[in-house]
PDB file of N, CA and C in Angstrom:
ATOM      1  N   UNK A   1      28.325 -33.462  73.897  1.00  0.00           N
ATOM      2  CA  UNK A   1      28.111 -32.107  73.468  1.00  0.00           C
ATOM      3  C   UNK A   1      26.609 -31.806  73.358  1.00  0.00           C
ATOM      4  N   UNK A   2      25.691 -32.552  73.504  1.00  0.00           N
ATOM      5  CA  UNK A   2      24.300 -32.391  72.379  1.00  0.00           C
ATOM      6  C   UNK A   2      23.584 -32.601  74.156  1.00  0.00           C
ATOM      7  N   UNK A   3      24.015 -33.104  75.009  1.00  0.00           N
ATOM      8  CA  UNK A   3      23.403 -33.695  76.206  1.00  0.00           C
ATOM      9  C   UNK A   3      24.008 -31.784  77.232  1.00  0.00           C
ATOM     10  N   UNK A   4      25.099 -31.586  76.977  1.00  0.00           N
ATOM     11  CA  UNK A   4      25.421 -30.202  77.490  1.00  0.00           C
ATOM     12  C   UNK A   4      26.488 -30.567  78.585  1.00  0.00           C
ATOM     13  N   UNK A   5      26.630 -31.844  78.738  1.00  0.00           N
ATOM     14  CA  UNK A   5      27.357 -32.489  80.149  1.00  0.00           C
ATOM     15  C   UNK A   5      28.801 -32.232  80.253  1.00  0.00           C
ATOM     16  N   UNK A   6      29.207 -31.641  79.187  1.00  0.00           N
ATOM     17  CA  UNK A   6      30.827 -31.200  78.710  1.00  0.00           C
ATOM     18  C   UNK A   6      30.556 -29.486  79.167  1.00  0.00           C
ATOM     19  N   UNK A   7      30.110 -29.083  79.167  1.00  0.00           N
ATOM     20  CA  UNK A   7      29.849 -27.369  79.776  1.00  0.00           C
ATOM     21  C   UNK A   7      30.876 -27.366  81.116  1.00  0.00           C
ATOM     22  N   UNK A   8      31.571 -26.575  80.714  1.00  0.00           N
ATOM     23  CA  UNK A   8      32.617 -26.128  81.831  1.00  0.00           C
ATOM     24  C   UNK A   8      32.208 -24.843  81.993  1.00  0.00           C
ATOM     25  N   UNK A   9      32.051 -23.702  83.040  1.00  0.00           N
ATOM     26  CA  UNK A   9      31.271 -22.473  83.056  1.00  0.00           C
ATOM     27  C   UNK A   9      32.826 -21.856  83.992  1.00  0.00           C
ATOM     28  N   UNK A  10      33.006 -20.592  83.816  1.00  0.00           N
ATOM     29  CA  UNK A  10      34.177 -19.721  83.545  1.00  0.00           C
ATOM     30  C   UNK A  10      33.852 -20.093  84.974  1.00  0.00           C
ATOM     31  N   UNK A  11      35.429 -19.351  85.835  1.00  0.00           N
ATOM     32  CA  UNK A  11      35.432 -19.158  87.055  1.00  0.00           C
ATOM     33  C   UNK A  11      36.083 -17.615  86.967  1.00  0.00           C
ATOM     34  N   UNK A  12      35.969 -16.624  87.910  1.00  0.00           N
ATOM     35  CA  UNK A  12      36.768 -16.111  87.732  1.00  0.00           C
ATOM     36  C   UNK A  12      37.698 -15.496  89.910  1.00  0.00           C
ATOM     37  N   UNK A  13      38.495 -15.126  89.651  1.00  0.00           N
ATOM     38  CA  UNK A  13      39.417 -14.749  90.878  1.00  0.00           C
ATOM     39  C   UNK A  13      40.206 -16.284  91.528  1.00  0.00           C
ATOM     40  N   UNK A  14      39.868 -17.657  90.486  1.00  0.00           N
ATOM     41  CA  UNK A  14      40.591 -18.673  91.201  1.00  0.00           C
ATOM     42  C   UNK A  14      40.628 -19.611  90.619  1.00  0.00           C
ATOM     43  N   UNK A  15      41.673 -20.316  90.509  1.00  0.00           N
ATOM     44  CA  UNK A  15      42.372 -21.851  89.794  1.00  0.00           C
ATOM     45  C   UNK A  15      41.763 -23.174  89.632  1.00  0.00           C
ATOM     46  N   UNK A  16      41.181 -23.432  90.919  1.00  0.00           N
ATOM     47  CA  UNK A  16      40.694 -24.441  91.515  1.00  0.00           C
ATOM     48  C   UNK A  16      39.597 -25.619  90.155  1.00  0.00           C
ATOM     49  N   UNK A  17      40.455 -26.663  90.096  1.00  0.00           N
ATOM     50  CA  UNK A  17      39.987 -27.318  88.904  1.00  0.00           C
ATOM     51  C   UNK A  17      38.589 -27.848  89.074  1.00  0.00           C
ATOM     52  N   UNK A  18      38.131 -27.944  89.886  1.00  0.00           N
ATOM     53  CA  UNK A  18      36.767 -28.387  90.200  1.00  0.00           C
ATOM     54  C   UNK A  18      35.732 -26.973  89.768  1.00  0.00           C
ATOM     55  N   UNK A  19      36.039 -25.659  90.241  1.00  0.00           N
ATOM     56  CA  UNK A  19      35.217 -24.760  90.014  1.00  0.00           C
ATOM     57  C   UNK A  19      34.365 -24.907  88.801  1.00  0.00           C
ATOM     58  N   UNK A  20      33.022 -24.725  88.242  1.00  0.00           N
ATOM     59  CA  UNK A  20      32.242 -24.717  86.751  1.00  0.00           C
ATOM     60  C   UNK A  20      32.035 -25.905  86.308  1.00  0.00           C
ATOM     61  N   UNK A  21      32.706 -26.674  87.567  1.00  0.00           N
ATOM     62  CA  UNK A  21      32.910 -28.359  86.498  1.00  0.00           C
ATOM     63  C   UNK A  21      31.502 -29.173  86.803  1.00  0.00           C
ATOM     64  N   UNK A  22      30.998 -29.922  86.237  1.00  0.00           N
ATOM     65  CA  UNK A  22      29.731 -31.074  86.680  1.00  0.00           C
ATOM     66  C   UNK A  22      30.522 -32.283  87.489  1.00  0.00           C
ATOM     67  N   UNK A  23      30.025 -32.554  88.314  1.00  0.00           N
ATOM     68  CA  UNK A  23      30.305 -33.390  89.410  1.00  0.00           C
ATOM     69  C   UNK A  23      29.422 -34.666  88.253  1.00  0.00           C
ATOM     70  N   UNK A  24      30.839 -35.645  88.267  1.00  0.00           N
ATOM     71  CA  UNK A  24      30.556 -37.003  87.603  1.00  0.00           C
ATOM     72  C   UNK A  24      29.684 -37.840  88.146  1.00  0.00           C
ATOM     73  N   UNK A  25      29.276 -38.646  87.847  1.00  0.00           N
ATOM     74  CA  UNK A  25      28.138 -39.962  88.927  1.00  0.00           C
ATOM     75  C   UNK A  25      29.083 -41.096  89.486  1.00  0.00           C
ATOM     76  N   UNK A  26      30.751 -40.759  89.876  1.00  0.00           N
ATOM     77  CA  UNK A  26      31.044 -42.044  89.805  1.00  0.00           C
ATOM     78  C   UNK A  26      31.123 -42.362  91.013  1.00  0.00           C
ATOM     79  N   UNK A  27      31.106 -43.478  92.284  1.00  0.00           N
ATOM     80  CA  UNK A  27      30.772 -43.541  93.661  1.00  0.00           C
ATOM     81  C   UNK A  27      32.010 -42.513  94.341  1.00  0.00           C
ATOM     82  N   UNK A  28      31.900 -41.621  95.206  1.00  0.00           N
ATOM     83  CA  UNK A  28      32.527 -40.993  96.298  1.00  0.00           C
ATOM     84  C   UNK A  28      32.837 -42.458  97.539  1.00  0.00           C
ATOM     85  N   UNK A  29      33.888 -42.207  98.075  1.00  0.00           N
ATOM     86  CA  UNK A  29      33.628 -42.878  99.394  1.00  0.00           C
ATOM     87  C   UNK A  29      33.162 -42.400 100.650  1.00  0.00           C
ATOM     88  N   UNK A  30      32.585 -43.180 101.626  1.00  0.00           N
ATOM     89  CA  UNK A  30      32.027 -42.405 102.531  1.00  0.00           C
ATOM     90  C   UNK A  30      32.530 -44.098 103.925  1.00  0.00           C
ATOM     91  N   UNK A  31      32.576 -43.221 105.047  1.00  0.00           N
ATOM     92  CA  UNK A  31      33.082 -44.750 105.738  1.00  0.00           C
ATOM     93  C   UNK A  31      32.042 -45.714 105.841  1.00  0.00           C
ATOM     94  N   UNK A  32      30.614 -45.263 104.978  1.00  0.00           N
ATOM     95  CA  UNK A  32      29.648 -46.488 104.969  1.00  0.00           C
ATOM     96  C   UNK A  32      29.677 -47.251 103.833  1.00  0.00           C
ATOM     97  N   UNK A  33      30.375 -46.844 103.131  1.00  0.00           N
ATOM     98  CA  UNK A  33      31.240 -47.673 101.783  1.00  0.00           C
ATOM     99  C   UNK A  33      30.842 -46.818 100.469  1.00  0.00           C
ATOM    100  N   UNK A  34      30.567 -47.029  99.599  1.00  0.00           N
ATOM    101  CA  UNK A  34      30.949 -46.225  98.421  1.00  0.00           C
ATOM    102  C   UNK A  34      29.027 -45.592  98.200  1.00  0.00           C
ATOM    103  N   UNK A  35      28.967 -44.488  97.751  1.00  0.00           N
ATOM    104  CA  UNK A  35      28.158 -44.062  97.592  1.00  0.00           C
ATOM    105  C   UNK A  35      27.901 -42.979  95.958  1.00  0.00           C
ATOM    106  N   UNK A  36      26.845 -43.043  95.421  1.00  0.00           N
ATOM    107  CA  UNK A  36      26.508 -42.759  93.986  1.00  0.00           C
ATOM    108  C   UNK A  36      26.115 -41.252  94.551  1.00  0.00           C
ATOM    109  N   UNK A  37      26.947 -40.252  94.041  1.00  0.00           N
ATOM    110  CA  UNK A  37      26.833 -38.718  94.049  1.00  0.00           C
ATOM    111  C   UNK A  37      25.352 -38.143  93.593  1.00  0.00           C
ATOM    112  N   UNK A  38      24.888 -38.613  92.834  1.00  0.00           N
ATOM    113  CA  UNK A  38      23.803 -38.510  91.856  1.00  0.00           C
ATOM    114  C   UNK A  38      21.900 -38.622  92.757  1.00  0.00           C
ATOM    115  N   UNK A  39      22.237 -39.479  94.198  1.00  0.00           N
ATOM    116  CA  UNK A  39      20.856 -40.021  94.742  1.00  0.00           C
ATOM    117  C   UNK A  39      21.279 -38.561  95.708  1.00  0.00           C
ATOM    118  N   UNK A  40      22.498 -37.970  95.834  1.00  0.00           N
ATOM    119  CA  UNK A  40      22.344 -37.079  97.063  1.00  0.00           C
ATOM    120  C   UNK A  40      21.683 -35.081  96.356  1.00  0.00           C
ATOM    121  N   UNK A  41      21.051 -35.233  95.248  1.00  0.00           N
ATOM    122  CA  UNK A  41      20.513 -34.401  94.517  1.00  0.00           C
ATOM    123  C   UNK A  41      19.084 -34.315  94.629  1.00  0.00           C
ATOM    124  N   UNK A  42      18.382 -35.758  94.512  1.00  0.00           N
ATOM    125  CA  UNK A  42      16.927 -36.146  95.098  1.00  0.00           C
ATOM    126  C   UNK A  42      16.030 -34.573  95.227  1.00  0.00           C
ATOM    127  N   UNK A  43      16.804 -33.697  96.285  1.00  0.00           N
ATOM    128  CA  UNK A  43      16.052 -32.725  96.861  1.00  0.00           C
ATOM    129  C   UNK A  43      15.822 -31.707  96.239  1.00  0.00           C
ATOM    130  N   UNK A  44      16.606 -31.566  95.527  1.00  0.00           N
ATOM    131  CA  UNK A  44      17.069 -30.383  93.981  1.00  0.00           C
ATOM    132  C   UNK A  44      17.516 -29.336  95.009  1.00  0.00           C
ATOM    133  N   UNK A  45      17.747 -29.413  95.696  1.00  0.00           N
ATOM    134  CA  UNK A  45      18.740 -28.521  96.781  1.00  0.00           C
ATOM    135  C   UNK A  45      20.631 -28.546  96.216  1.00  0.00           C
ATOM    136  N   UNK A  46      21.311 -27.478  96.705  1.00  0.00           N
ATOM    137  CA  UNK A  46      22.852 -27.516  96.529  1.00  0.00           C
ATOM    138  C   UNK A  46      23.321 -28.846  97.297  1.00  0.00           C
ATOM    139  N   UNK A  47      24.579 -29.754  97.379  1.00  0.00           N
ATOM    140  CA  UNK A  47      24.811 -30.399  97.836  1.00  0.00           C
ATOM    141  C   UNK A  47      26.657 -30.072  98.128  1.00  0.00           C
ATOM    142  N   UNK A  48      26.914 -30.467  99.957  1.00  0.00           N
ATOM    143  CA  UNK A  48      28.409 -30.030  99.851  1.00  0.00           C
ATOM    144  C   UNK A  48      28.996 -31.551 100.536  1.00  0.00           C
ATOM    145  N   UNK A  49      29.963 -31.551  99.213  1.00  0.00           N
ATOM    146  CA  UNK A  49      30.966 -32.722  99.867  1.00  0.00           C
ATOM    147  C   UNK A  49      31.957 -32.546 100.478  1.00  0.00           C
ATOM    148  N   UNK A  50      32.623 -33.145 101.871  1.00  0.00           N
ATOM    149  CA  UNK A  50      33.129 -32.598 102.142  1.00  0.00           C
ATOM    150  C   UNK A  50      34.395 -33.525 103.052  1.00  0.00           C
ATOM    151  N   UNK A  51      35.498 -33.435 103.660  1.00  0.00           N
ATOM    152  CA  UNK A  51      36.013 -34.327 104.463  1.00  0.00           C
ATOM    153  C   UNK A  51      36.393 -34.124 105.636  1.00  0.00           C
ATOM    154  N   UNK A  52      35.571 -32.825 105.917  1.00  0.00           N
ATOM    155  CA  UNK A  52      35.744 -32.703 107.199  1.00  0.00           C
ATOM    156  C   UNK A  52      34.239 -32.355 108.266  1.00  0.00           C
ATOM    157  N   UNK A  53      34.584 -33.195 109.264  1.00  0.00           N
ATOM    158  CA  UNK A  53      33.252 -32.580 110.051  1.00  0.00           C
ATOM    159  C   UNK A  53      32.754 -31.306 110.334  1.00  0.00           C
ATOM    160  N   UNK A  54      33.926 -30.349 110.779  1.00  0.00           N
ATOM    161  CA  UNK A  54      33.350 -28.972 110.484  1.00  0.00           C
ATOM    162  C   UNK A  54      33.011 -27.990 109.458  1.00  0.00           C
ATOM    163  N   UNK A  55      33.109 -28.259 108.392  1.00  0.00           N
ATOM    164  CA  UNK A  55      32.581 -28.254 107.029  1.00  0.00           C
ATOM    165  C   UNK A  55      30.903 -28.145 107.037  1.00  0.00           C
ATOM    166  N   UNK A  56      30.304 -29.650 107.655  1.00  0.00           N
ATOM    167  CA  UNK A  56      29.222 -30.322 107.657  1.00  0.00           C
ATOM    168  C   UNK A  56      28.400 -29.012 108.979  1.00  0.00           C
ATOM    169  N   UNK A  57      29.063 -28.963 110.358  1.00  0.00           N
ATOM    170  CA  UNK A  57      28.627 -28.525 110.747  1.00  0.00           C
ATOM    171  C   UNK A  57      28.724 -27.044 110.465  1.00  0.00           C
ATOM    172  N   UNK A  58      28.893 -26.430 110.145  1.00  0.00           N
ATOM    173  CA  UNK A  58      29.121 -24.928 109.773  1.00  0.00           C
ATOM    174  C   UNK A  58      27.974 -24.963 108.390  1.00  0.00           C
ATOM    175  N   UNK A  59      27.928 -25.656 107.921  1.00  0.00           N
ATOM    176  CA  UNK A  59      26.680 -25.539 106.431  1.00  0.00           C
ATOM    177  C   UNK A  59      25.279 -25.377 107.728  1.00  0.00           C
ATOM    178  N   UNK A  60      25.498 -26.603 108.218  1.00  0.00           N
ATOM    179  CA  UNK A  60      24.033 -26.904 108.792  1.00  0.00           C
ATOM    180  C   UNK A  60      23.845 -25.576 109.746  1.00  0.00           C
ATOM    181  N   UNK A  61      24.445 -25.323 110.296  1.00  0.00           N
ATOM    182  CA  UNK A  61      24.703 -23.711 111.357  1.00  0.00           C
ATOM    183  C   UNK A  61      24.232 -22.679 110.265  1.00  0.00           C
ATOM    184  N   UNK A  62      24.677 -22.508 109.469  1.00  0.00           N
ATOM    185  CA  UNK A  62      24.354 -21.141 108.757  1.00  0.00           C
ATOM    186  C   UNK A  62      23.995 -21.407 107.339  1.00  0.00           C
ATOM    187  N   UNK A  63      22.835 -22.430 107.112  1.00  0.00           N
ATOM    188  CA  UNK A  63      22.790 -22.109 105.949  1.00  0.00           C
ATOM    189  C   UNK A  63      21.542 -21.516 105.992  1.00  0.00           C
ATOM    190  N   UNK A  64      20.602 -20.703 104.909  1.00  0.00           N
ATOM    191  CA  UNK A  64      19.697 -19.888 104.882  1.00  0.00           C
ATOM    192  C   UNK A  64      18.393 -20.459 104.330  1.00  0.00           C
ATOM    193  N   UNK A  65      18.787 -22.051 103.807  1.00  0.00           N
ATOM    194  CA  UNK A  65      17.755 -22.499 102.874  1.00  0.00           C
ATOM    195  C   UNK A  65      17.887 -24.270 103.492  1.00  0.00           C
ATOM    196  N   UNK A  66      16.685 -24.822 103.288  1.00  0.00           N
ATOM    197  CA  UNK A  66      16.599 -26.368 104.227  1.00  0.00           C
ATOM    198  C   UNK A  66      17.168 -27.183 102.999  1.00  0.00           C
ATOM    199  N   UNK A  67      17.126 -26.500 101.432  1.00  0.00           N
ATOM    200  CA  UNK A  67      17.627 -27.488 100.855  1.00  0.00           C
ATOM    201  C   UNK A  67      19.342 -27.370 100.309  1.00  0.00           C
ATOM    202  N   UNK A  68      19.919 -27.864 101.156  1.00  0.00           N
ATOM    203  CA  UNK A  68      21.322 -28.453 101.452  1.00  0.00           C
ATOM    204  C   UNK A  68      21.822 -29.326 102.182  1.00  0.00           C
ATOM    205  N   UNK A  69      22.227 -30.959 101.127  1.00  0.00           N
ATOM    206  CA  UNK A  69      22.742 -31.798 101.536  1.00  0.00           C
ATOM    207  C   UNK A  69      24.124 -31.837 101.493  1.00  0.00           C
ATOM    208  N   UNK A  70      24.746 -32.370 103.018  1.00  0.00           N
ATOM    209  CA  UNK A  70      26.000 -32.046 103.388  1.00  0.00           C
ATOM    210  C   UNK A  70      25.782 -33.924 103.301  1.00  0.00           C
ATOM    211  N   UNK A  71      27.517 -34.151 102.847  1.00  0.00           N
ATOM    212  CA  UNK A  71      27.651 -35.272 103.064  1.00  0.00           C
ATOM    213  C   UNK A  71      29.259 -35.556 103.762  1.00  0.00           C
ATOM    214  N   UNK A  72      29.374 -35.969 104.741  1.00  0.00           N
ATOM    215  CA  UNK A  72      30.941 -35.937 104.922  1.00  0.00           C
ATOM    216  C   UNK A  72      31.361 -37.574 103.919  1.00  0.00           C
ATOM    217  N   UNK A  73      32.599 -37.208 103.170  1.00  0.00           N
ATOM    218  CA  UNK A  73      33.716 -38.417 102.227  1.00  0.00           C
ATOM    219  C   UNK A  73      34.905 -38.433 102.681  1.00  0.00           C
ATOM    220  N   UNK A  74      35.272 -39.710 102.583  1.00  0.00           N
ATOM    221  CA  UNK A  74      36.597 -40.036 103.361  1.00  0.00           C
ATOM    222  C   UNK A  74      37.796 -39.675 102.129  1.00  0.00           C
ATOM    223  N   UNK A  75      37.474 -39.266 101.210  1.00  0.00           N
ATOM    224  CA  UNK A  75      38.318 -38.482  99.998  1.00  0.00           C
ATOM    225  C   UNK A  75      37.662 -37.467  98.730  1.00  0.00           C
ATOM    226  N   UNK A  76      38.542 -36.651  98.258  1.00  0.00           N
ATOM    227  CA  UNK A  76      38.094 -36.114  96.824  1.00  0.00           C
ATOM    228  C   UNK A  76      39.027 -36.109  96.395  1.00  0.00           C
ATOM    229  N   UNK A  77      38.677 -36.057  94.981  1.00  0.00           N
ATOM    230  CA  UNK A  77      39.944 -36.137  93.991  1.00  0.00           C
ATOM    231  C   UNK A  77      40.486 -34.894  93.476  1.00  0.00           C
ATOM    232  N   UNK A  78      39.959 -34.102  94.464  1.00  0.00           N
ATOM    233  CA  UNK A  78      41.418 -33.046  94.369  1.00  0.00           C
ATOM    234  C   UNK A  78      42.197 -32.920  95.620  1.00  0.00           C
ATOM    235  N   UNK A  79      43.810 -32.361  95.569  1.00  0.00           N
ATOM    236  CA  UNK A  79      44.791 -31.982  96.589  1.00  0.00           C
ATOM    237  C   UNK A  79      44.349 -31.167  96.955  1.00  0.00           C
ATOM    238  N   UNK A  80      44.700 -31.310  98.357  1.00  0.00           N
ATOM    239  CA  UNK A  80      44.649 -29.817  99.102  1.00  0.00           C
ATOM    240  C   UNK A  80      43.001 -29.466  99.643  1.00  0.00           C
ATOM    241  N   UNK A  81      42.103 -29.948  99.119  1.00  0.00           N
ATOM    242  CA  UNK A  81      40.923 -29.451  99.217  1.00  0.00           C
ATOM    243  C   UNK A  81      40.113 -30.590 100.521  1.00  0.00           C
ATOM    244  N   UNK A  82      39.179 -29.780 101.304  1.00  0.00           N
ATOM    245  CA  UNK A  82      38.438 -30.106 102.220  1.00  0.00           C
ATOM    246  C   UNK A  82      36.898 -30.015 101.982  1.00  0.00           C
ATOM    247  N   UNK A  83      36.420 -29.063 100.649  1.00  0.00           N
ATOM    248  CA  UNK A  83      35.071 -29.485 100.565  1.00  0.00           C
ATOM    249  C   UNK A  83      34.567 -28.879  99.208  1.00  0.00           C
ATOM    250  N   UNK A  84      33.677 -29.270  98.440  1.00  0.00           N
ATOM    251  CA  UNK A  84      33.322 -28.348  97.367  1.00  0.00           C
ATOM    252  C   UNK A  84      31.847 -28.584  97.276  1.00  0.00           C
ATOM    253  N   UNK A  85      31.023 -27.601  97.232  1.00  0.00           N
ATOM    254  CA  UNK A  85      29.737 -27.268  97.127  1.00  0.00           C
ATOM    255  C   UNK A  85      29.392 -27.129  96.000  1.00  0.00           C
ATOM    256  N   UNK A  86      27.937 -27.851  95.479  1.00  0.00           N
ATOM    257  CA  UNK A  86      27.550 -28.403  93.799  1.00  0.00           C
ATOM    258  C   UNK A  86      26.351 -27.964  94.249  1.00  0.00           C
ATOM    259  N   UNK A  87      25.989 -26.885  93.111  1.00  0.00           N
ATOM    260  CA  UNK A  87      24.845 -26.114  92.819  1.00  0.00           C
ATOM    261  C   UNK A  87      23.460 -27.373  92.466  1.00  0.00           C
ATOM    262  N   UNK A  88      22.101 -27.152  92.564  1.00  0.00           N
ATOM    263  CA  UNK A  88      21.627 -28.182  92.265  1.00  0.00           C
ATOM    264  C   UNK A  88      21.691 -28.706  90.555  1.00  0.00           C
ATOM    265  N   UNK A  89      22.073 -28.048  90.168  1.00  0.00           N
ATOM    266  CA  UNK A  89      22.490 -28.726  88.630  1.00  0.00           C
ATOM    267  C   UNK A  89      23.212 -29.397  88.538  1.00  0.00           C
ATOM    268  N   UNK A  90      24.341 -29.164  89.457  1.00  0.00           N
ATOM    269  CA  UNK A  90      25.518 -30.429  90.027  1.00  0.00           C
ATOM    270  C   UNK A  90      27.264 -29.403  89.541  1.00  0.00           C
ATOM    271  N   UNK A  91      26.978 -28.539  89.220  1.00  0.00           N
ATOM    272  CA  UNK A  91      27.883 -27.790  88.830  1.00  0.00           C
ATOM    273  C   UNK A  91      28.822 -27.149  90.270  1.00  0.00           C
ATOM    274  N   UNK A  92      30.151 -27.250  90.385  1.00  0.00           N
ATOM    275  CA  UNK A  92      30.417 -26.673  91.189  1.00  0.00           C
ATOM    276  C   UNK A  92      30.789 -25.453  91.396  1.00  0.00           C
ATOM    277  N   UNK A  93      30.409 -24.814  92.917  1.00  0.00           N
ATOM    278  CA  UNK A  93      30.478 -23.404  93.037  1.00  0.00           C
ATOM    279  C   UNK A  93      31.235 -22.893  93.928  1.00  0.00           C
ATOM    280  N   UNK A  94      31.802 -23.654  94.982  1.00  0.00           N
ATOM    281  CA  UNK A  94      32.765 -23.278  95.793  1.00  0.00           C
ATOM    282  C   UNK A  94      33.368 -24.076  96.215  1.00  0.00           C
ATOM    283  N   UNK A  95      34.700 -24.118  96.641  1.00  0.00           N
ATOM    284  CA  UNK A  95      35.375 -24.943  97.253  1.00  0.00           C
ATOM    285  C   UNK A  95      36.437 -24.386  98.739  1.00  0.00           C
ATOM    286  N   UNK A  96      36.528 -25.073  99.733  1.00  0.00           N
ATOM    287  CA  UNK A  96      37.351 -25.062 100.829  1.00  0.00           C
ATOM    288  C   UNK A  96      38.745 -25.523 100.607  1.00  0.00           C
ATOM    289  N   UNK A  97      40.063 -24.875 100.829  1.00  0.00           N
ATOM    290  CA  UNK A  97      41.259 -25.611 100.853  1.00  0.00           C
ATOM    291  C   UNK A  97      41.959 -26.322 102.135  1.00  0.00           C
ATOM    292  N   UNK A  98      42.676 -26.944 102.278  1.00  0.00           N
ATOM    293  CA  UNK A  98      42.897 -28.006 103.093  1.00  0.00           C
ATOM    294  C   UNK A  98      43.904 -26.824 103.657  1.00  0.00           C
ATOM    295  N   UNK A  99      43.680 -26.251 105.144  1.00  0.00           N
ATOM    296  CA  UNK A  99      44.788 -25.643 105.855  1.00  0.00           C
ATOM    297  C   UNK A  99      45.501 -26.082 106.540  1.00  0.00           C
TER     298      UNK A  99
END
């Protein structure tokens, strides 16, 4: 509570349990083996995780600003979902659903 790391920030027009939430430090997988969420911030840029390649390429295509790290993961721990984008505070701000 005193560190602020419990701050959940409203969402509004959608469910999605990740939305407002802080992205934990605990390793993601990636097929180069497990990787610490926390070193891919470095840039103080947004960062999008994601599990699909066109995800990755569509950020890098249109994004407006150089600081955004795309990382493709061979999972997230939510259903249904294909990518969620973490503000540089680490808070998340959008997410893709799995079609």
């Amino acid at each position: 509570m005193v560190s602020g790391l419990g701050i959940r920030y409203p969402t509004y027009g959608t469910s999605h349990p990740a939305l407002g939430s802080r992205l934990t430090d605990e390793d993601v997988a990636t097929e180069d083996g497990p990787l610490r969420p926390s070193t891919l911030f470095r840039d103080g840029g947004f960062v999008l995780l994601t599990t699909t390649p066109a995800h990755v390429e569509a950020a890098r295509a249109h994004a407006r600003s150089p600081r955004l790290t795309t990382q493709l993961v061979t999972s997230l721990p939510w259903p249904a979902t294909e990518a969620v984008l973490y503000r540089p505070d680490g808070y998340a701000c959008w997410t893709a659903p799995t079609w």
